[in-house]
N, C-alpha and C. Protein backbone atom coordinates (compact mmCIF):
# COMPACT_ATOMS: atom_id res chain seq x y z
N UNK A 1 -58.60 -39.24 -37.72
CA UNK A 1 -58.08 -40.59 -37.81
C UNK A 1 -56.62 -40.65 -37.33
N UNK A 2 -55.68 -39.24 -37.86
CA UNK A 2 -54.37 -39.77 -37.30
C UNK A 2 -54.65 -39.91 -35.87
N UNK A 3 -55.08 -38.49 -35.31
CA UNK A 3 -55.34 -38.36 -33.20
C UNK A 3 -55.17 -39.64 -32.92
N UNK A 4 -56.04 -40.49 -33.35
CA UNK A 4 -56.49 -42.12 -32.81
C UNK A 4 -55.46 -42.88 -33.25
N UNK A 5 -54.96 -42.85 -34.01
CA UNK A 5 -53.42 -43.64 -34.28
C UNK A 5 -52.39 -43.97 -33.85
N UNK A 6 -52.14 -42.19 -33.66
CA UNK A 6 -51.16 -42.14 -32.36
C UNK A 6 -51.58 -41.87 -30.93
N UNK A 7 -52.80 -41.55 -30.65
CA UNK A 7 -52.85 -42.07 -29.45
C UNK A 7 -52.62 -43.67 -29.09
N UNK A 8 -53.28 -44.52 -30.25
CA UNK A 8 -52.99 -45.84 -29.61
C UNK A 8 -51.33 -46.12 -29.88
N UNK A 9 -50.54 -45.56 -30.56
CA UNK A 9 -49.23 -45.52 -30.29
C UNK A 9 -48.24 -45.37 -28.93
N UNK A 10 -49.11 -44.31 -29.11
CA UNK A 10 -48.71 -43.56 -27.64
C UNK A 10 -48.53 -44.26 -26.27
N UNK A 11 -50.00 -44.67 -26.16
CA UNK A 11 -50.47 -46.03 -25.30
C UNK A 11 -49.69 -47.10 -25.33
N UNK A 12 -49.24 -47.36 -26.67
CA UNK A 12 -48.31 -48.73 -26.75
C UNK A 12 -46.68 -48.62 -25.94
N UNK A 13 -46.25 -47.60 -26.84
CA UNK A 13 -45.00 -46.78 -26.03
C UNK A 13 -44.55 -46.63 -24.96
N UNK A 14 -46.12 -45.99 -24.17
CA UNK A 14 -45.85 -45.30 -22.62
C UNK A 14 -45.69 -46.65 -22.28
N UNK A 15 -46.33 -47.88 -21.92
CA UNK A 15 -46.44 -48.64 -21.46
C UNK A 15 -45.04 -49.53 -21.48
N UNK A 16 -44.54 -49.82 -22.77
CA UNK A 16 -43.09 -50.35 -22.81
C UNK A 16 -42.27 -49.33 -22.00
N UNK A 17 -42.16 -48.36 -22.09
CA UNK A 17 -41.03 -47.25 -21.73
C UNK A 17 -41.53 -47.21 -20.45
N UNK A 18 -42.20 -46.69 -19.57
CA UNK A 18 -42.45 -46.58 -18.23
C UNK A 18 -43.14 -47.72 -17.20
N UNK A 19 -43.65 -48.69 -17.94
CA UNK A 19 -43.89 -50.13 -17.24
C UNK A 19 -42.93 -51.28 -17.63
N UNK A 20 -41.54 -50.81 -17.60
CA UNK A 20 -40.74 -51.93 -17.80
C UNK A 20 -40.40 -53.09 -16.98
N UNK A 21 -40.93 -52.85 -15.78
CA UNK A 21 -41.49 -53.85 -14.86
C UNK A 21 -42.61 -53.53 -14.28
N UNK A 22 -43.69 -54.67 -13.85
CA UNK A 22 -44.45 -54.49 -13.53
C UNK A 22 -44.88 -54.67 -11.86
N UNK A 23 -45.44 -53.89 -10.72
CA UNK A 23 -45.46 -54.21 -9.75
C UNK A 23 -46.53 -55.26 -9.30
N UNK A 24 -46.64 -56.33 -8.75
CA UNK A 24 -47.63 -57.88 -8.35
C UNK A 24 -47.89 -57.62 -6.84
N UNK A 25 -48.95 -57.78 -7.15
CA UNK A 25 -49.60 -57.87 -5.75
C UNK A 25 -49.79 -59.49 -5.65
N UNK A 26 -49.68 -59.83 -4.27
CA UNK A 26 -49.99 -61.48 -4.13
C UNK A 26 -51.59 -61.77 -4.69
N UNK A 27 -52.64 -60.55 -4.77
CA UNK A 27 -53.91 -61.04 -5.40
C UNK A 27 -53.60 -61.22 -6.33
N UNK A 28 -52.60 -60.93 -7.17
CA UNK A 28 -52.23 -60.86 -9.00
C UNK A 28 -52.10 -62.54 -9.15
N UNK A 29 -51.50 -63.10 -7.81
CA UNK A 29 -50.82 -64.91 -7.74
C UNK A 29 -52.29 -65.75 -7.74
N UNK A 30 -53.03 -64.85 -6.83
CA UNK A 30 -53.94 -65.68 -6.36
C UNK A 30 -55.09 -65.85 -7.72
N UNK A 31 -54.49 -65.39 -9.05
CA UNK A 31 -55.02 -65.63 -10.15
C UNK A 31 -54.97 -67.27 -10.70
N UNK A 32 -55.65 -67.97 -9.97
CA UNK A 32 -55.32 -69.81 -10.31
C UNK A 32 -56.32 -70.55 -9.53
N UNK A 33 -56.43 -71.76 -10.50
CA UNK A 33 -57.72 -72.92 -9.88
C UNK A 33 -56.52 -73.67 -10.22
N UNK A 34 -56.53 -74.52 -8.47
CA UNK A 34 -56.14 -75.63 -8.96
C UNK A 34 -56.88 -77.22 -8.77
N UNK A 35 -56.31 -78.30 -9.33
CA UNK A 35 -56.91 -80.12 -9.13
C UNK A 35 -55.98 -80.80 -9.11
N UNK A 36 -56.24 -81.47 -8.70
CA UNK A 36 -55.23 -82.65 -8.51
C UNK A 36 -55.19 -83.53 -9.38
N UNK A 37 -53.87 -84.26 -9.26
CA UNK A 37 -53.31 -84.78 -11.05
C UNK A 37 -52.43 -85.60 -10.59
N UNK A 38 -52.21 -87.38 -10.57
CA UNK A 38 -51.53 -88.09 -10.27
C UNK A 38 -49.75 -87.96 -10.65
N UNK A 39 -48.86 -88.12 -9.94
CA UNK A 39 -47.56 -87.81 -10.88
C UNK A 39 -46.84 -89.45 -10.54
N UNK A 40 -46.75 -89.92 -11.94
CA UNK A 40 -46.53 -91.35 -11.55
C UNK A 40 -44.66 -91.33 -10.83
N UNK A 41 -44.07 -90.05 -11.50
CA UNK A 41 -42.52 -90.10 -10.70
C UNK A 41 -42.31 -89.93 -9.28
N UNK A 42 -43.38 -89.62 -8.67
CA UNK A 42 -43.97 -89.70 -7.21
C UNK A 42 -44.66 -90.49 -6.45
N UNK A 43 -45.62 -91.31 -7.80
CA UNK A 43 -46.81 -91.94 -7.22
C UNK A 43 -47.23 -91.31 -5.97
N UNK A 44 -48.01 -90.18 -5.91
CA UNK A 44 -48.69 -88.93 -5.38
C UNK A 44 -49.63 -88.37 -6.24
N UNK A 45 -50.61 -87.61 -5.20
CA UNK A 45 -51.24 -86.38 -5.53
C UNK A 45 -50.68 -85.23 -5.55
N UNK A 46 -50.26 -84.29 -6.44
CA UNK A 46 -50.38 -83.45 -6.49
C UNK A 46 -51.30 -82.24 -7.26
N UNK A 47 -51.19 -80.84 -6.35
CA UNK A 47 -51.92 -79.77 -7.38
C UNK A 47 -51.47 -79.05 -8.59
N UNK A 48 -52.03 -79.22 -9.22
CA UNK A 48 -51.86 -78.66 -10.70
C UNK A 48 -52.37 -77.47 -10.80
N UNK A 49 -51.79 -76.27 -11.35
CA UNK A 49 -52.75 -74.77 -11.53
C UNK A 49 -53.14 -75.23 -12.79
N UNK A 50 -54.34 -74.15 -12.53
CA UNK A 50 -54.79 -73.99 -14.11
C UNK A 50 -54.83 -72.23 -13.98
N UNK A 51 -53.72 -71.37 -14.40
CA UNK A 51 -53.53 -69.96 -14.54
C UNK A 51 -54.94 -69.19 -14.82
N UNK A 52 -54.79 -68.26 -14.42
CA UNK A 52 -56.01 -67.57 -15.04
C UNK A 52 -55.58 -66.46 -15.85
N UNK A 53 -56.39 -65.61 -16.27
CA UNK A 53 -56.18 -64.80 -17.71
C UNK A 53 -55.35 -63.39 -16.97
N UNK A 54 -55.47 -62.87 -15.80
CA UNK A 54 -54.68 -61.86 -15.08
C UNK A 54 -52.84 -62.23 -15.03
N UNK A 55 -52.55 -63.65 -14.23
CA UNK A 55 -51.25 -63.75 -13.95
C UNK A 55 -50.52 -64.34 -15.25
N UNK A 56 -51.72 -64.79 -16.39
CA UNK A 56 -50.57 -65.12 -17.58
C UNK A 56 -50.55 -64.15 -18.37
N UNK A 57 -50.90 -63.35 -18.11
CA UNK A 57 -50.41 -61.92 -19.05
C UNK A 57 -48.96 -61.80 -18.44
N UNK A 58 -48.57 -61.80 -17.44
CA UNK A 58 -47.24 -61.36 -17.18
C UNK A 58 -46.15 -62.50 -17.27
N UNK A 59 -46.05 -63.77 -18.09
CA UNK A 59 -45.50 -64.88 -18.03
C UNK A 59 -44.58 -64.19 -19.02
N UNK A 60 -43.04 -64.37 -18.27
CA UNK A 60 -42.02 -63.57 -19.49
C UNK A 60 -41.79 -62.29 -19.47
N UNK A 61 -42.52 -61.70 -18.34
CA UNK A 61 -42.26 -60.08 -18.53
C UNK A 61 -41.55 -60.26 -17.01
N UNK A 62 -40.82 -58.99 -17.17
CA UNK A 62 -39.98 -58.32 -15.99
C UNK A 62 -40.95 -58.00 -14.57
N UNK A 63 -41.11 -58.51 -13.82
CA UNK A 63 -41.91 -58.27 -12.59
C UNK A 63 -40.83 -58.01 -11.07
N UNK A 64 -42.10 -57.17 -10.51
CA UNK A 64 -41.56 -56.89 -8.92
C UNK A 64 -42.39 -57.35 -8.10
N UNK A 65 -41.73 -58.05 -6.85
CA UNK A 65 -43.00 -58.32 -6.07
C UNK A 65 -42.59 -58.08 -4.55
N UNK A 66 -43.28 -57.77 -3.57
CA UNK A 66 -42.59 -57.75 -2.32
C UNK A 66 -43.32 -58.97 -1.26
N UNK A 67 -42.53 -59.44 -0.28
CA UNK A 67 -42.96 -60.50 0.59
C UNK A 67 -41.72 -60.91 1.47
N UNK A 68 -42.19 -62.11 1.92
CA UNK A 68 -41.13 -62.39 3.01
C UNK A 68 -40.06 -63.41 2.87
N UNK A 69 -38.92 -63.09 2.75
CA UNK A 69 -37.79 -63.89 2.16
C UNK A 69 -37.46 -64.86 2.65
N UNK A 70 -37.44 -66.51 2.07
CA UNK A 70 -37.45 -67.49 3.22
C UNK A 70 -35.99 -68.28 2.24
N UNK A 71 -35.13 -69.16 3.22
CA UNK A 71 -33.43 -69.74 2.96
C UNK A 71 -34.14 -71.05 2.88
N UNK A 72 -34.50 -72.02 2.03
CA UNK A 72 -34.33 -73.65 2.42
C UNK A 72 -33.43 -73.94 1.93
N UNK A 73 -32.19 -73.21 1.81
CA UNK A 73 -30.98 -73.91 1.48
C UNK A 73 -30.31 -74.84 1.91
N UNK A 74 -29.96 -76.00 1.37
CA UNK A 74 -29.54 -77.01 2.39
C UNK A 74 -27.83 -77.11 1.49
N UNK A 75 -26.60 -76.54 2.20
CA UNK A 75 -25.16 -76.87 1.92
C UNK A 75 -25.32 -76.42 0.68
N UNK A 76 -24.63 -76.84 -0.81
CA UNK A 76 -24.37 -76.09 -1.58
C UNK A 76 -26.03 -75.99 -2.74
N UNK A 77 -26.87 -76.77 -2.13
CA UNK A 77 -28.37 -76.59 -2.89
C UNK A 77 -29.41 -75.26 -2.77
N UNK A 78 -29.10 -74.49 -3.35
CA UNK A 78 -29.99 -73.06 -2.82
C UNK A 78 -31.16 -72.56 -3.41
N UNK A 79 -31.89 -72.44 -2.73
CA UNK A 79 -33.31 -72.86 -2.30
C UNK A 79 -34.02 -71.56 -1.63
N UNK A 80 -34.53 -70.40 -2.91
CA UNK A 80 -35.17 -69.49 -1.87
C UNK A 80 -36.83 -69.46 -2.54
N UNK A 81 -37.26 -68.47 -1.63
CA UNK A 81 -38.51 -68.15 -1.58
C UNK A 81 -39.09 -67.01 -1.32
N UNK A 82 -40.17 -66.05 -1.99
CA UNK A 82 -40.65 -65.13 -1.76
C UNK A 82 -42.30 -65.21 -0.98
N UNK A 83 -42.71 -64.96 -0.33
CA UNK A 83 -43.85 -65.69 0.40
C UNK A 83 -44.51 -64.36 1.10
N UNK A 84 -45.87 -64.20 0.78
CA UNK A 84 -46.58 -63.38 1.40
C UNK A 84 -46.96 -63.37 2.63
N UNK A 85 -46.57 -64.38 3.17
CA UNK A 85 -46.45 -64.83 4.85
C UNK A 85 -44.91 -65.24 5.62
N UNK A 86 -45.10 -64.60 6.84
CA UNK A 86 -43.34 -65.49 7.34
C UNK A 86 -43.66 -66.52 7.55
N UNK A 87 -42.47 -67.14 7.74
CA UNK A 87 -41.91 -69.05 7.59
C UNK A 87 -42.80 -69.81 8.31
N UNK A 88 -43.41 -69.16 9.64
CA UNK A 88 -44.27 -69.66 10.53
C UNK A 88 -45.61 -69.96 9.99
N UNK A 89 -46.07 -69.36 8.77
CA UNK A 89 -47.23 -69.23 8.08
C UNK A 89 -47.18 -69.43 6.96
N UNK A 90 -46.31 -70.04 6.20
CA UNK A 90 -46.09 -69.54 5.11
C UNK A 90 -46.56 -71.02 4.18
N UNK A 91 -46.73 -71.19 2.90
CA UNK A 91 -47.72 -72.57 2.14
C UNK A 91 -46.80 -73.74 2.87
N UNK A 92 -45.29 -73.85 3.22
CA UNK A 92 -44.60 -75.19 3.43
C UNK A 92 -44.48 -75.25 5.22
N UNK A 93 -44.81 -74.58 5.87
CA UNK A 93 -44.71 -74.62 7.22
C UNK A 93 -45.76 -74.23 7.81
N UNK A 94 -46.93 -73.53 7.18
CA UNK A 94 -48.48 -73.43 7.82
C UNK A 94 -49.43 -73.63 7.00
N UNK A 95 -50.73 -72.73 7.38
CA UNK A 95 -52.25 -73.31 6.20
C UNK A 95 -51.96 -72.49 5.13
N UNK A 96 -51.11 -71.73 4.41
CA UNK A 96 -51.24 -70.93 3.10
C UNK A 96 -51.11 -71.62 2.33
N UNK A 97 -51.78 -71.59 0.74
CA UNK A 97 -51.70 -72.38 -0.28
C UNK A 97 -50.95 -72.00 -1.68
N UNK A 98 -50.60 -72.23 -2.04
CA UNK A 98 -49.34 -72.77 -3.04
C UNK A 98 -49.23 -71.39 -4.08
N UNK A 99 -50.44 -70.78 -4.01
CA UNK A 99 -50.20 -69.30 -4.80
C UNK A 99 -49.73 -68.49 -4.10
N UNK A 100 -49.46 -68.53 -2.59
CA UNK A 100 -48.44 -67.42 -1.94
C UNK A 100 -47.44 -67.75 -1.81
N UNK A 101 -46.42 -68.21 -2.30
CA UNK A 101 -44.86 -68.46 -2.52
C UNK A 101 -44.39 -68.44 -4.21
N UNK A 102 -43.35 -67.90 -4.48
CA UNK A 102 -42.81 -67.55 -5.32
C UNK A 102 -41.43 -67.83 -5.03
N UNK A 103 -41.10 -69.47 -6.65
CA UNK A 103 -39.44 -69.88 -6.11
C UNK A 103 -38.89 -68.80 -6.38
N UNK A 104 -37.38 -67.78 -6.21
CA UNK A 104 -36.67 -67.28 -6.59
C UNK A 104 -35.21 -67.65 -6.45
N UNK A 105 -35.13 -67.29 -8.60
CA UNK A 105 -33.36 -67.41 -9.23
C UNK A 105 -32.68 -66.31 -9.16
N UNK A 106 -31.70 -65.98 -8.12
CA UNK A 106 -31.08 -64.76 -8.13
C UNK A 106 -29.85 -64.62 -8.79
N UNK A 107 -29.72 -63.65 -9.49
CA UNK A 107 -28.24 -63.43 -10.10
C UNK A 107 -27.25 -63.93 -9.59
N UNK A 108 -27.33 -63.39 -8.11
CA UNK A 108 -26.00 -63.78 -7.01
C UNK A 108 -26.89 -64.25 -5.77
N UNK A 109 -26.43 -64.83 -4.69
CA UNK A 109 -26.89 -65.21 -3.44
C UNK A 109 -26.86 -64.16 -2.90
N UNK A 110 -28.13 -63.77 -2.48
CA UNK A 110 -28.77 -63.20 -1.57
C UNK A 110 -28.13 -62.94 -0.15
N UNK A 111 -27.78 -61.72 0.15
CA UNK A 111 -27.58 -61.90 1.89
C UNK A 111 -28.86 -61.75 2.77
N UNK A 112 -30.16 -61.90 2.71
CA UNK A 112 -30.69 -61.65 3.08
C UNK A 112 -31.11 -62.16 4.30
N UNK A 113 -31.55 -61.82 5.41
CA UNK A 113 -31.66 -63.17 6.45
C UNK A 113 -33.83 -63.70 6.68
N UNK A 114 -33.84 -65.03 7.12
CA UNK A 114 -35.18 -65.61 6.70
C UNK A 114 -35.85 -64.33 7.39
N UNK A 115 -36.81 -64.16 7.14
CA UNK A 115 -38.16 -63.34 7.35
C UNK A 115 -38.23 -62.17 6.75
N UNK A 116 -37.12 -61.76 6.44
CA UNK A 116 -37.03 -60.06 6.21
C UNK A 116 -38.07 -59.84 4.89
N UNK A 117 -38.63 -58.61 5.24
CA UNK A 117 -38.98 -58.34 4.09
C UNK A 117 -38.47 -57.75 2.92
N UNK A 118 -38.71 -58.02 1.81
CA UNK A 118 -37.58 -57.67 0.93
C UNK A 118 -38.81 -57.60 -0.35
N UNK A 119 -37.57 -56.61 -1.39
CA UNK A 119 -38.77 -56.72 -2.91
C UNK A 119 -37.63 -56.83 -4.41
N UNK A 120 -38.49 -58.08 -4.94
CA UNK A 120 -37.67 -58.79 -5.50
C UNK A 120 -38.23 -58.38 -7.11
N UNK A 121 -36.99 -57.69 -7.91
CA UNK A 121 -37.71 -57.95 -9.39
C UNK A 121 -36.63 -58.83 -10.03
N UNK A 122 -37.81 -59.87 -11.53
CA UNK A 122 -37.42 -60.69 -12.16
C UNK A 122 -38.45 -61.27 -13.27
N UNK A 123 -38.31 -62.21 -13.96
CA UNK A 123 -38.63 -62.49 -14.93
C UNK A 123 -39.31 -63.70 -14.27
N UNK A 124 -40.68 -63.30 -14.30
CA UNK A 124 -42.12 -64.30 -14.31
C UNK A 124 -42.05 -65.42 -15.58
N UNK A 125 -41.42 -66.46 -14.28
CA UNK A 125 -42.33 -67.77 -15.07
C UNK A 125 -43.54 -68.91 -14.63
N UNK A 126 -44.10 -69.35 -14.99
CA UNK A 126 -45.46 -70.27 -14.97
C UNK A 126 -44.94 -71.36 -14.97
N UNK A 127 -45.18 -71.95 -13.81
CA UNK A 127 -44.64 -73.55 -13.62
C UNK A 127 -46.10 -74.52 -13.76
N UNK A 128 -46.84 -75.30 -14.23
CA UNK A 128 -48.21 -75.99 -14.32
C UNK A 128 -47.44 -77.33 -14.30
N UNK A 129 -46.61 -77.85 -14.44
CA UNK A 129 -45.86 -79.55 -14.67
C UNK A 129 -44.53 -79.47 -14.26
N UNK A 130 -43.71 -79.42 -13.92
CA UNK A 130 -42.49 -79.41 -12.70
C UNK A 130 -43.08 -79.39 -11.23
N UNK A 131 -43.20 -80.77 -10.33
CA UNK A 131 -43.56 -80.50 -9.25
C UNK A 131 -42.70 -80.58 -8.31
N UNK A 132 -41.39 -80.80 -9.53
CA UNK A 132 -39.93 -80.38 -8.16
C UNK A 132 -39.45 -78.52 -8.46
N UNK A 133 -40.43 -78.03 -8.46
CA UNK A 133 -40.18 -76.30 -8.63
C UNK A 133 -41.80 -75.98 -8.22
N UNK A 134 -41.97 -74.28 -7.60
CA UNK A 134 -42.72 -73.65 -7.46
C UNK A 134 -43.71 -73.49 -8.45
N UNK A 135 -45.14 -73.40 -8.39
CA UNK A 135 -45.73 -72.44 -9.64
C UNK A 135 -45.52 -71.21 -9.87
N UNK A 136 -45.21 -70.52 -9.26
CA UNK A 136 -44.46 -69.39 -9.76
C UNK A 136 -42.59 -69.35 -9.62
N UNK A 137 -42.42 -68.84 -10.61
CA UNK A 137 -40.76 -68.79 -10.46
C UNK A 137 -40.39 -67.27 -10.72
N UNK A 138 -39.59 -66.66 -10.67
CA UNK A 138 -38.59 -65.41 -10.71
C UNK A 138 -37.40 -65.78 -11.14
N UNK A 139 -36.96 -65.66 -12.68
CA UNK A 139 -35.38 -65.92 -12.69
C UNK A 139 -34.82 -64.64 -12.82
N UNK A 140 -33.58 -64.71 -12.79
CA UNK A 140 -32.68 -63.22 -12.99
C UNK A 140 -32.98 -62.70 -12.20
N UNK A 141 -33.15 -62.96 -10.86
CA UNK A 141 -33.75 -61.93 -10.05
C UNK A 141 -32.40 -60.80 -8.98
N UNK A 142 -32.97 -59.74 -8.80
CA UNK A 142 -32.46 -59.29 -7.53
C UNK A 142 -33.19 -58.80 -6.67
N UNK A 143 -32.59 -58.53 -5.54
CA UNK A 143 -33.49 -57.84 -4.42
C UNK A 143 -33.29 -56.89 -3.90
N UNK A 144 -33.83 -56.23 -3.40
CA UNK A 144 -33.89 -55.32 -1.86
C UNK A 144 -34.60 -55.61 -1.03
N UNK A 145 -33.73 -55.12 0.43
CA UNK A 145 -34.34 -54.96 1.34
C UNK A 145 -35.55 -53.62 2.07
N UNK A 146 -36.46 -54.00 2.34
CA UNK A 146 -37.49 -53.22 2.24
C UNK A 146 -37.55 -52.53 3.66
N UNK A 147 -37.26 -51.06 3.59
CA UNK A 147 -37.61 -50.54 5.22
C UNK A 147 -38.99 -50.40 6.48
């Protein structure tokens, strides 16, 4: 009975101590159904996720993800994006849909320039009702550039 005790200890442990962030694959995003849902502050359609049981396990935890770094910064409004496609392809400038972009809050501004690939860790949040923000967000984030 103890063996089994602390093994599931153990298990609990390793996992805090050596998965203190977790690495996301864009299939991890593509965990979502979405429908459409009137927003009367728009008077529009927009899509609504409905999360699935994979990407809300990590809502609040420390995550890494890698993709392609996009600027819609406009003057002092800053405005980035992590996107499994470049800008040319990507959910706001081609056919990809709304689970391959990820807004990102960076500590500091980014030097990064648009397309590069880069890998960004931060704190996963779930956007389902803000449709002036991403469904996925990253706050606290930083980056690297990826060789």
């Amino acid at each position: 009975m103890h063996k089994i005790v602390f093994f599931i200890l153990f298990l609990i442990f390793t996992k805090f101590s050596l998965c203190s962030q977790d690495k996301l694959t864009w299939n991890d995003f593509a965990d979502v159904k979405f429908y459409n849902v009137y927003s009367p502050k728009y008077d529009d359609i927009f899509l609504k996720p409905r999360f699935g049981p994979i990407i809300k396990s990590y809502q609040g935890d420390r995550i890494r993800v890698k993709g392609y770094f996009l600027d819609f910064s406009i003057d002092e409004d800053e405005f980035f994006l992590l996107s499994k496609n470049p800008r040319s392809s990507c959910f706001f400038c081609g056919g990809a849909g709304p689970e391959s972009v990820v807004e990102v809050v960076f500590r500091q501004k980014p030097k990064f320039k648009m397309d590069q690939i880069v890998e960004v860790t931060g704190v996963l949040e779930l956007n389902a009702d803000d449709v002036d923000h991403c469904n996925y967000i990253i706050k606290d984030a930083i980056g690297k550039l990826v060789q």
